[in-house]
PDB file of N, CA and C in Angstrom:
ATOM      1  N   UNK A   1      15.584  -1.045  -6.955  1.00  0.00           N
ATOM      2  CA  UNK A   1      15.959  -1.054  -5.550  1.00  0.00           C
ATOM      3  C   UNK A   1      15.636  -2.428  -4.977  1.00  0.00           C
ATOM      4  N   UNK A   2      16.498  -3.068  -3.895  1.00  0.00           N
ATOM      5  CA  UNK A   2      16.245  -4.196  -3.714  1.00  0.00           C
ATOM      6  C   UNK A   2      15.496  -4.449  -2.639  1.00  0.00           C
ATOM      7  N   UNK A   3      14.810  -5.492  -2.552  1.00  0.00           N
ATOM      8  CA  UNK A   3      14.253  -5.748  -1.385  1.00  0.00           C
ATOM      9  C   UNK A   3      13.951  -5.272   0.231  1.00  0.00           C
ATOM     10  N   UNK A   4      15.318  -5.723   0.695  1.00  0.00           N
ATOM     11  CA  UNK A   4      15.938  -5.389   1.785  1.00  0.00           C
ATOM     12  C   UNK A   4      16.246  -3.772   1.854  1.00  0.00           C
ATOM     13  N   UNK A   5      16.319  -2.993   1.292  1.00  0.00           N
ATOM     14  CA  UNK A   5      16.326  -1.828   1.130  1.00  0.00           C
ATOM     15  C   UNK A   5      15.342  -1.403   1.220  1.00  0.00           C
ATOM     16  N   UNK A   6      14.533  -1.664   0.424  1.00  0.00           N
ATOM     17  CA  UNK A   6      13.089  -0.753   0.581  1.00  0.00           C
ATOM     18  C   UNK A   6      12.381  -1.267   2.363  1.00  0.00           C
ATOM     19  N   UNK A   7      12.731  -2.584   2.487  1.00  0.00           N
ATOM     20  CA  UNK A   7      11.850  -2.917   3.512  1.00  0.00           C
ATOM     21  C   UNK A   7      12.741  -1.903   4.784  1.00  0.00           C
ATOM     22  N   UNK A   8      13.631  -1.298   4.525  1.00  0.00           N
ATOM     23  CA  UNK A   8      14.146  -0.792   5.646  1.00  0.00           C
ATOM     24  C   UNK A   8      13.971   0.475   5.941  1.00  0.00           C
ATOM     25  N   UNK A   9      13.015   0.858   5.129  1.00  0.00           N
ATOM     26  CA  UNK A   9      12.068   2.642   4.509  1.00  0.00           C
ATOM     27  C   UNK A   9      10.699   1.768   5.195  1.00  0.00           C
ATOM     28  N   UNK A  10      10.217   1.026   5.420  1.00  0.00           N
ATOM     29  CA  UNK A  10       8.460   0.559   5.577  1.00  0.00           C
ATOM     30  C   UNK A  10       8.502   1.616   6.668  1.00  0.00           C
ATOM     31  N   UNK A  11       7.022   1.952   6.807  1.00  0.00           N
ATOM     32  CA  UNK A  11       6.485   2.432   7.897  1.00  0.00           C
ATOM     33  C   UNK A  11       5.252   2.764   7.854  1.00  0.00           C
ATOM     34  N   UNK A  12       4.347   2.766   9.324  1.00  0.00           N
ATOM     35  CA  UNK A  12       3.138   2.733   8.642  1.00  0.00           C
ATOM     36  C   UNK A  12       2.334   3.621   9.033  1.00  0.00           C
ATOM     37  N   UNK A  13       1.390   4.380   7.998  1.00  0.00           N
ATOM     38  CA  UNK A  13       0.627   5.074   7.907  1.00  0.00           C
ATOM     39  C   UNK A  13      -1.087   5.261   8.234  1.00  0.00           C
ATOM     40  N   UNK A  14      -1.526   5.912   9.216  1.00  0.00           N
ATOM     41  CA  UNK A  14      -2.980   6.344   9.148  1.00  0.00           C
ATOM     42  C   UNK A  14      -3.325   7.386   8.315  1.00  0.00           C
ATOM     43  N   UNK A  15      -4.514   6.585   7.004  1.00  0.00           N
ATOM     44  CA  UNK A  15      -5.266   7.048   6.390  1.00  0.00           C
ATOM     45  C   UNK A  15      -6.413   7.742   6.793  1.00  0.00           C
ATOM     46  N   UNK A  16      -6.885   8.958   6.493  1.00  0.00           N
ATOM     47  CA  UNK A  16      -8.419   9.170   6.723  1.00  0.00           C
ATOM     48  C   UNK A  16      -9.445   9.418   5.819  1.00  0.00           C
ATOM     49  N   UNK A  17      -9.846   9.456   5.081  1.00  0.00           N
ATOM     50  CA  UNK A  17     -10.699  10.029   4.073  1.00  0.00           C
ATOM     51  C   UNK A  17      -9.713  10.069   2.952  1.00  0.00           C
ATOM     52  N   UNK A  18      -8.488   9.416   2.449  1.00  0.00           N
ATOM     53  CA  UNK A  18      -7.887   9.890   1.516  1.00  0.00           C
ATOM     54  C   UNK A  18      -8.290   9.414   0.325  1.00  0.00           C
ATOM     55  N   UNK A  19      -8.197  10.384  -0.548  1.00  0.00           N
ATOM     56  CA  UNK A  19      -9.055  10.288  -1.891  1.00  0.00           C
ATOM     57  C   UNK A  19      -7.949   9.625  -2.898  1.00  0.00           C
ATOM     58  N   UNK A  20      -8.448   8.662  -3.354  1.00  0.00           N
ATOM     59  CA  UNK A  20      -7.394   7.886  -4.710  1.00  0.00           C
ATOM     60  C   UNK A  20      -8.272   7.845  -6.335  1.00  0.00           C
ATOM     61  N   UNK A  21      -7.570   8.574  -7.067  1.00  0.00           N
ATOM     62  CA  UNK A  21      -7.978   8.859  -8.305  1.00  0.00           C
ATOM     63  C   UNK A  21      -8.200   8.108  -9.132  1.00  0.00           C
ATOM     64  N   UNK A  22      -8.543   7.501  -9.842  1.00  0.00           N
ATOM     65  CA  UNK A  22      -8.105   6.678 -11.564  1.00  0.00           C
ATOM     66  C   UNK A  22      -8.098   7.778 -12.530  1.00  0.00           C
ATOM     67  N   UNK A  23      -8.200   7.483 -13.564  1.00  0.00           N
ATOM     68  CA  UNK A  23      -7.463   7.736 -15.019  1.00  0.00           C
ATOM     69  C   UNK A  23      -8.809   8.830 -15.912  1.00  0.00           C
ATOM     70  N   UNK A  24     -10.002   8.604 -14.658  1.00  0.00           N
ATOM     71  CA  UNK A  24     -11.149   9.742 -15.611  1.00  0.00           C
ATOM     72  C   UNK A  24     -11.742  10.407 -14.431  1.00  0.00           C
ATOM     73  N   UNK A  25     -10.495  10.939 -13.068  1.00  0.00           N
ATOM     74  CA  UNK A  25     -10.603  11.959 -12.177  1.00  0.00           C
ATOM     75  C   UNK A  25     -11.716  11.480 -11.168  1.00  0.00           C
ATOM     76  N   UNK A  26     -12.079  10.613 -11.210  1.00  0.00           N
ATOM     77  CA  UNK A  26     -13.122  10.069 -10.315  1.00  0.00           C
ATOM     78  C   UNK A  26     -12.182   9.377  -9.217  1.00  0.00           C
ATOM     79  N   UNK A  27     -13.071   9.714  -8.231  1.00  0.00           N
ATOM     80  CA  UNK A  27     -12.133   8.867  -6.699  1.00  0.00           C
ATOM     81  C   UNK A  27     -13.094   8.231  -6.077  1.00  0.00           C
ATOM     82  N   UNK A  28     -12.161   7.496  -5.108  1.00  0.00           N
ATOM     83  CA  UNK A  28     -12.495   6.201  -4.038  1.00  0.00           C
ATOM     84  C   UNK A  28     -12.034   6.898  -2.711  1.00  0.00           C
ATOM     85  N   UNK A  29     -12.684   6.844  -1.623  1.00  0.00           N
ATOM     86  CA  UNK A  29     -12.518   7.419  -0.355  1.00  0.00           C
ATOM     87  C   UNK A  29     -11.736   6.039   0.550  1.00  0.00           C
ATOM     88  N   UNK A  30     -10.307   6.288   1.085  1.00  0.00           N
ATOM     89  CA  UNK A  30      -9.718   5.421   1.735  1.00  0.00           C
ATOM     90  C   UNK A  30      -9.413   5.740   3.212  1.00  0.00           C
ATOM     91  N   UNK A  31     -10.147   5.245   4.347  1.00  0.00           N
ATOM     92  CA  UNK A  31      -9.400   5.070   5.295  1.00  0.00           C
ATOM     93  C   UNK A  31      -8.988   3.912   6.104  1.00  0.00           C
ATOM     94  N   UNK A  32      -7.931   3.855   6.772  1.00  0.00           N
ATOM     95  CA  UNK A  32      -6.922   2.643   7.340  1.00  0.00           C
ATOM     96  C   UNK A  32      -5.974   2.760   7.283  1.00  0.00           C
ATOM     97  N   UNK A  33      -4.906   1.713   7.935  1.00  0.00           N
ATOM     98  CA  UNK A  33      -3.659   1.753   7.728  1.00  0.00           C
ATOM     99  C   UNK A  33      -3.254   1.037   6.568  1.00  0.00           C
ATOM    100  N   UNK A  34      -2.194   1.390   6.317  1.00  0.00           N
ATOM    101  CA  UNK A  34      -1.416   1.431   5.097  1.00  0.00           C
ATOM    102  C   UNK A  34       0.359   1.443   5.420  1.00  0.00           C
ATOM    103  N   UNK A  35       0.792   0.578   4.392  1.00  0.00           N
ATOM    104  CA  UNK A  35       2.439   0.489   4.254  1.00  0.00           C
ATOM    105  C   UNK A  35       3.133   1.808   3.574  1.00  0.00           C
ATOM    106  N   UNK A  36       4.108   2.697   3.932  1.00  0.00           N
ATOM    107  CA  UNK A  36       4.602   3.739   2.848  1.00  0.00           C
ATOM    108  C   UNK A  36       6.291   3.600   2.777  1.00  0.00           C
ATOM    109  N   UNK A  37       6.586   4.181   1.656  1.00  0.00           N
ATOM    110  CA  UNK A  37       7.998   4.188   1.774  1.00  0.00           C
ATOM    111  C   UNK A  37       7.853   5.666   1.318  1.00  0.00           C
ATOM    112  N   UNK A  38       8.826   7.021   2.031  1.00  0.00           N
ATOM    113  CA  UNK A  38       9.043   8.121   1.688  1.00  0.00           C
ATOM    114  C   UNK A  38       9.871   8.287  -0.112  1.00  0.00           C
ATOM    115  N   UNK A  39       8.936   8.793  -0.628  1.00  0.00           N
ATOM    116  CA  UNK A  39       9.470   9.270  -1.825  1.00  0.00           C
ATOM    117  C   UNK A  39       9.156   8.281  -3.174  1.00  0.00           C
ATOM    118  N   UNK A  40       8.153   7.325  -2.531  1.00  0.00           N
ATOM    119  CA  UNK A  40       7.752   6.223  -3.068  1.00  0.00           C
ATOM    120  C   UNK A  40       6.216   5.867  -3.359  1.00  0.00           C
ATOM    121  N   UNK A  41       5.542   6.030  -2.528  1.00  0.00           N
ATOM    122  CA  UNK A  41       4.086   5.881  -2.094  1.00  0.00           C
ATOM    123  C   UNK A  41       4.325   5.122  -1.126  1.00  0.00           C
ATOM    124  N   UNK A  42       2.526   4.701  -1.506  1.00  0.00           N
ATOM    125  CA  UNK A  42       2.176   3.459  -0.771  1.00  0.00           C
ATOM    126  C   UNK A  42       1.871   2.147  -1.232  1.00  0.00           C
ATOM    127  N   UNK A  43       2.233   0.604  -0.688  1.00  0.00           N
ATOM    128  CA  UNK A  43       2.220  -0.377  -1.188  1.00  0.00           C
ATOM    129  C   UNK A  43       1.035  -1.024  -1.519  1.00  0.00           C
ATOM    130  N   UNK A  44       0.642  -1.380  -2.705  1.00  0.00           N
ATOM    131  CA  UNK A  44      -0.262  -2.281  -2.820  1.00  0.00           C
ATOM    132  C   UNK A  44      -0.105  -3.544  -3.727  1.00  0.00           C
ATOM    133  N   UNK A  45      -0.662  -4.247  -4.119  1.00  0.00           N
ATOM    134  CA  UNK A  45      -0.664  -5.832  -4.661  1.00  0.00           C
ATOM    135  C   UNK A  45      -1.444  -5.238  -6.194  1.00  0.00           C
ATOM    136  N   UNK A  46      -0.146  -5.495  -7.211  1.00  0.00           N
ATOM    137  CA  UNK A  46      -0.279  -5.142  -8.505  1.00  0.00           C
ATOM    138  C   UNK A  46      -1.284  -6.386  -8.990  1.00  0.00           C
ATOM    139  N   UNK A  47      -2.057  -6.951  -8.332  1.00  0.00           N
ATOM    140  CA  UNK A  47      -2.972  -7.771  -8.719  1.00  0.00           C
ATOM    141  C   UNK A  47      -4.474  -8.480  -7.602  1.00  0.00           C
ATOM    142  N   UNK A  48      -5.295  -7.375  -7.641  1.00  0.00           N
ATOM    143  CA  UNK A  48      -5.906  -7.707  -5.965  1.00  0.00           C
ATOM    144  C   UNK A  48      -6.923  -8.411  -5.853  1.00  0.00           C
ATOM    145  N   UNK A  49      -7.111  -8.710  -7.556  1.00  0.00           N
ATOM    146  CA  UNK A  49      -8.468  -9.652  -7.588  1.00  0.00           C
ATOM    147  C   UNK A  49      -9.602  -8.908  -7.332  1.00  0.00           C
ATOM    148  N   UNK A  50      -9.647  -7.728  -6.583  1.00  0.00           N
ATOM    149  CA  UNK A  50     -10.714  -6.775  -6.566  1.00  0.00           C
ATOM    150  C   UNK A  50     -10.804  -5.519  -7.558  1.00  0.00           C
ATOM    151  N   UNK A  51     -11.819  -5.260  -8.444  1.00  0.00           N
ATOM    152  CA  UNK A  51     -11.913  -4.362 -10.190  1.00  0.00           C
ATOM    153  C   UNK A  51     -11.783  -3.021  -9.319  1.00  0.00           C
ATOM    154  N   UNK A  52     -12.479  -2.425  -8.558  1.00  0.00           N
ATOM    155  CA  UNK A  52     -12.579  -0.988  -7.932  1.00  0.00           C
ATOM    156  C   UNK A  52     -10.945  -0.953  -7.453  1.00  0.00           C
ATOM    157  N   UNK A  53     -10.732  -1.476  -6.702  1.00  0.00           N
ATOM    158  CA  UNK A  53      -9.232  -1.770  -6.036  1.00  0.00           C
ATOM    159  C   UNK A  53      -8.230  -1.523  -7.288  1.00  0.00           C
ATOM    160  N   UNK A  54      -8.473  -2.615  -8.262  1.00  0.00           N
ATOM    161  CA  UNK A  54      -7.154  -1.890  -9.234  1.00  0.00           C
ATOM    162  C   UNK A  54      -7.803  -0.925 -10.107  1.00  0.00           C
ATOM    163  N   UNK A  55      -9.096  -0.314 -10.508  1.00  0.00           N
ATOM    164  CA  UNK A  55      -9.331   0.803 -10.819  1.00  0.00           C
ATOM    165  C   UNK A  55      -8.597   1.887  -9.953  1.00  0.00           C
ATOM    166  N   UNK A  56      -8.799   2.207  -9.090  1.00  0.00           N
ATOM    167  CA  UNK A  56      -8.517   3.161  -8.368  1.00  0.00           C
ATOM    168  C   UNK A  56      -6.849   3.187  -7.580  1.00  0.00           C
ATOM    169  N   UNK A  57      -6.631   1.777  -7.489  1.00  0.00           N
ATOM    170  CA  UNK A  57      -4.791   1.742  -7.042  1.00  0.00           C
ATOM    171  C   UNK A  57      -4.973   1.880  -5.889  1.00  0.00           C
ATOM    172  N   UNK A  58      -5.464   1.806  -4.758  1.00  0.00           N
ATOM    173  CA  UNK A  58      -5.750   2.160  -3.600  1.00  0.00           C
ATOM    174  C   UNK A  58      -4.359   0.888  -2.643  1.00  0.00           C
ATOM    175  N   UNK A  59      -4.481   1.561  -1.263  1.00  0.00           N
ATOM    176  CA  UNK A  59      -3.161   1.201  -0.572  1.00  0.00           C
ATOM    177  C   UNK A  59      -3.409  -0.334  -0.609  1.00  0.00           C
ATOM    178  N   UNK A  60      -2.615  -1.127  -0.456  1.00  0.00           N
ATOM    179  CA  UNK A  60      -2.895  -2.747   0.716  1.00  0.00           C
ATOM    180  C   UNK A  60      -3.237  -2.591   2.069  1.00  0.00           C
ATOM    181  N   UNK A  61      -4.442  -2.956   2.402  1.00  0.00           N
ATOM    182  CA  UNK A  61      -5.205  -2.984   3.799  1.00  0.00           C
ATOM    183  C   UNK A  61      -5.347  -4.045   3.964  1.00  0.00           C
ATOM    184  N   UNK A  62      -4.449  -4.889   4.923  1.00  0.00           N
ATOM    185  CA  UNK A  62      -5.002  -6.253   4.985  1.00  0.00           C
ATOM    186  C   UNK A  62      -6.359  -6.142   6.606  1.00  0.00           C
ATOM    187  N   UNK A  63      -6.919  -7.453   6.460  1.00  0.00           N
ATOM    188  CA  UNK A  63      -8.386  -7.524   7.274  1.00  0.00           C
ATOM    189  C   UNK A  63      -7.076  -7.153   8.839  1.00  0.00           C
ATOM    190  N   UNK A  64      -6.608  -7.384   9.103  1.00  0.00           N
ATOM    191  CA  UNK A  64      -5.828  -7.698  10.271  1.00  0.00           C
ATOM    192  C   UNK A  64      -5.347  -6.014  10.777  1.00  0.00           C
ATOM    193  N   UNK A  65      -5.955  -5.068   9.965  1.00  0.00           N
ATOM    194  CA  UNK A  65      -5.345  -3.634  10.175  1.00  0.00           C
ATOM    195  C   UNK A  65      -3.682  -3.441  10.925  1.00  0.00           C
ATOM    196  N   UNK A  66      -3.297  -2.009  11.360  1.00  0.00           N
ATOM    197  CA  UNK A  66      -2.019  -2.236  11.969  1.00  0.00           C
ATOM    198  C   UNK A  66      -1.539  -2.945  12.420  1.00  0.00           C
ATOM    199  N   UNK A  67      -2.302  -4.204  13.221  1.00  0.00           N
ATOM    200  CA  UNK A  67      -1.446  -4.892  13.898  1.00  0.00           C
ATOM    201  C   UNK A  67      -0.606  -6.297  12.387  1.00  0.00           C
ATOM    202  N   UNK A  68      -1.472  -6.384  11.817  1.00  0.00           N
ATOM    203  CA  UNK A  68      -1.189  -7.214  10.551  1.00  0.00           C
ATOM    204  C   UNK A  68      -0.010  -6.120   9.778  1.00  0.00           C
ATOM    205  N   UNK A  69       0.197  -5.081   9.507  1.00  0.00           N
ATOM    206  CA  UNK A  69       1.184  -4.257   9.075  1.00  0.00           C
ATOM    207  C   UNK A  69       2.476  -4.546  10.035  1.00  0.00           C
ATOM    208  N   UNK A  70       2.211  -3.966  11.487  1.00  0.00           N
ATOM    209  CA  UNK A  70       3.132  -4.628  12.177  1.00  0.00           C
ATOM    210  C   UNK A  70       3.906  -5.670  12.063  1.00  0.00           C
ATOM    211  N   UNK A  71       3.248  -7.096  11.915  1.00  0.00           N
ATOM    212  CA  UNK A  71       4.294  -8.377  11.636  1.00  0.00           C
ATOM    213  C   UNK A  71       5.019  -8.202  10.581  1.00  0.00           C
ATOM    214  N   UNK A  72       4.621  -7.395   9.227  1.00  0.00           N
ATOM    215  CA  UNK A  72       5.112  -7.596   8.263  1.00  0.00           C
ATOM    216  C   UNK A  72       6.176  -7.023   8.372  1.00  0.00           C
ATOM    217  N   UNK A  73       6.034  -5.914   8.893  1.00  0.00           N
ATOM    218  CA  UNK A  73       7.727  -5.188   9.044  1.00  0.00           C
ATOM    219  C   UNK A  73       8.261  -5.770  10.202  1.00  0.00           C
ATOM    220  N   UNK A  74       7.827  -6.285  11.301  1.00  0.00           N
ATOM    221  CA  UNK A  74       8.750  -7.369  12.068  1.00  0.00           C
ATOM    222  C   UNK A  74       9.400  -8.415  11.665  1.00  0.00           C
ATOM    223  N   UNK A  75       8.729  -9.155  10.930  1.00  0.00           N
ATOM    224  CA  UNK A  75       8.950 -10.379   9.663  1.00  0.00           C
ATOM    225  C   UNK A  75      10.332  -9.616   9.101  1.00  0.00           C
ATOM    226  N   UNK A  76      10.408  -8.926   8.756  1.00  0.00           N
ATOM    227  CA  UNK A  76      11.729  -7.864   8.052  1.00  0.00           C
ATOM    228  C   UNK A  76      11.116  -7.521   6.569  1.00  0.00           C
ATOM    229  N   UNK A  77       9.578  -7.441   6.555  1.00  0.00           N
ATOM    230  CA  UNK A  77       9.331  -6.875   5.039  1.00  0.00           C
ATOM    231  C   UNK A  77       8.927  -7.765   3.877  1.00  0.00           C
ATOM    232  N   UNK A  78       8.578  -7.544   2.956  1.00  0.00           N
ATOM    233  CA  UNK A  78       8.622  -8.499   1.096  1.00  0.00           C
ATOM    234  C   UNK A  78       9.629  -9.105   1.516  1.00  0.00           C
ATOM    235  N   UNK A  79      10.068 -10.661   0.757  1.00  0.00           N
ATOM    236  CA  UNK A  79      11.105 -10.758  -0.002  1.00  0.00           C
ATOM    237  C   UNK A  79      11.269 -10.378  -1.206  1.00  0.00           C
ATOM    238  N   UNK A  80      10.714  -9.974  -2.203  1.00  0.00           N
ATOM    239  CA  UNK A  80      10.434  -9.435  -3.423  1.00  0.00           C
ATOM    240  C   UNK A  80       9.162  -8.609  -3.447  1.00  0.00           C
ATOM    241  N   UNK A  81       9.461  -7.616  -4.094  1.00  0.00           N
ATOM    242  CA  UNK A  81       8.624  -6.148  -4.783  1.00  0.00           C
ATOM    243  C   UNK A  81       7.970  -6.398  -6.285  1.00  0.00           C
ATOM    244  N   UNK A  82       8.272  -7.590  -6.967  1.00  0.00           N
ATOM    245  CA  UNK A  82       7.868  -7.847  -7.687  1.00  0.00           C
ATOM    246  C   UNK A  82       6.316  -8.092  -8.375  1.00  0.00           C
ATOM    247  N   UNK A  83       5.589  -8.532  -7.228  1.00  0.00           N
ATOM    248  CA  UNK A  83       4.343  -8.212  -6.743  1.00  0.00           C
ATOM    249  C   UNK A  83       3.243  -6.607  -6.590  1.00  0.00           C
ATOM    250  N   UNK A  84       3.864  -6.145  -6.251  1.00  0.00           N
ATOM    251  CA  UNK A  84       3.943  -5.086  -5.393  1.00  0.00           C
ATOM    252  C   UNK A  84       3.828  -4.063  -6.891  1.00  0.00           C
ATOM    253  N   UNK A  85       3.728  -2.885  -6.295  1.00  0.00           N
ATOM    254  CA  UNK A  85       3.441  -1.378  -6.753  1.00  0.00           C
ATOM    255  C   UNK A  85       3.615  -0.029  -5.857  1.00  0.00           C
ATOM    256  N   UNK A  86       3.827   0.886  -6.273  1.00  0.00           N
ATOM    257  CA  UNK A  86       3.229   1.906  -5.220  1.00  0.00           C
ATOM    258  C   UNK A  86       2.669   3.016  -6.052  1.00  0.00           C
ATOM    259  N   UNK A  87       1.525   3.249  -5.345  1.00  0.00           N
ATOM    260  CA  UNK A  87       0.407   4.448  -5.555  1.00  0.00           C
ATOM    261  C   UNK A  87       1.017   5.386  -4.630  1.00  0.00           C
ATOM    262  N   UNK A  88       0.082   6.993  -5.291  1.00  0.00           N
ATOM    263  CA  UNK A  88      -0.124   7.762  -4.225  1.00  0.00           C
ATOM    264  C   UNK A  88      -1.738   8.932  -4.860  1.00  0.00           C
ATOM    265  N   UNK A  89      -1.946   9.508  -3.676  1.00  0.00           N
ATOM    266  CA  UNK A  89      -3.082   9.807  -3.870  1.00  0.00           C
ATOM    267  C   UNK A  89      -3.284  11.527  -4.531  1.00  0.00           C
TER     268      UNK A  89
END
């Protein structure tokens, strides 16, 4: 799916306590906002430089909370997904 497509699904989500799994049933407690696309997950950075973060796959929270989500979908979105991933919990 291309770019421009998906960015036209963004929307953004309040997290509360949501629990994100890894691979030996153990979880990470997430709350914040977060990017989603329906039927997709939620977006995060297939490389975050943080070990718990890609253990667990947890959303992209940038420091700037909603209002930093905001520009991005004002901006009109990624130019590329290539980066990118989507989890869900």
């Amino acid at each position: 799916m291309e770019a421009m497509n998906i960015n036209s699904k963004l929307e953004i989500v309040k997290l509360k306590e949501v629990k994100f799994y890894n691979s030996k049933n153990e979880y990470v407690v997430f709350t914040g906002h977060a990017l989603y696309v329906k039927g997709m997950g939620y977006i995060r950075f297939k490389d975050s430089g943080n070990a718990q973060s890609d253990e667990f796959k947890t959303p992209y929270n940038p420091k700037g909370g909603r209002k930093a989500l905001k520009d991005i979908i004002k901006g009109g979105g990624f130019t590329s997904y290539d980066d990118l991933e989507f989890v869900n919990n």
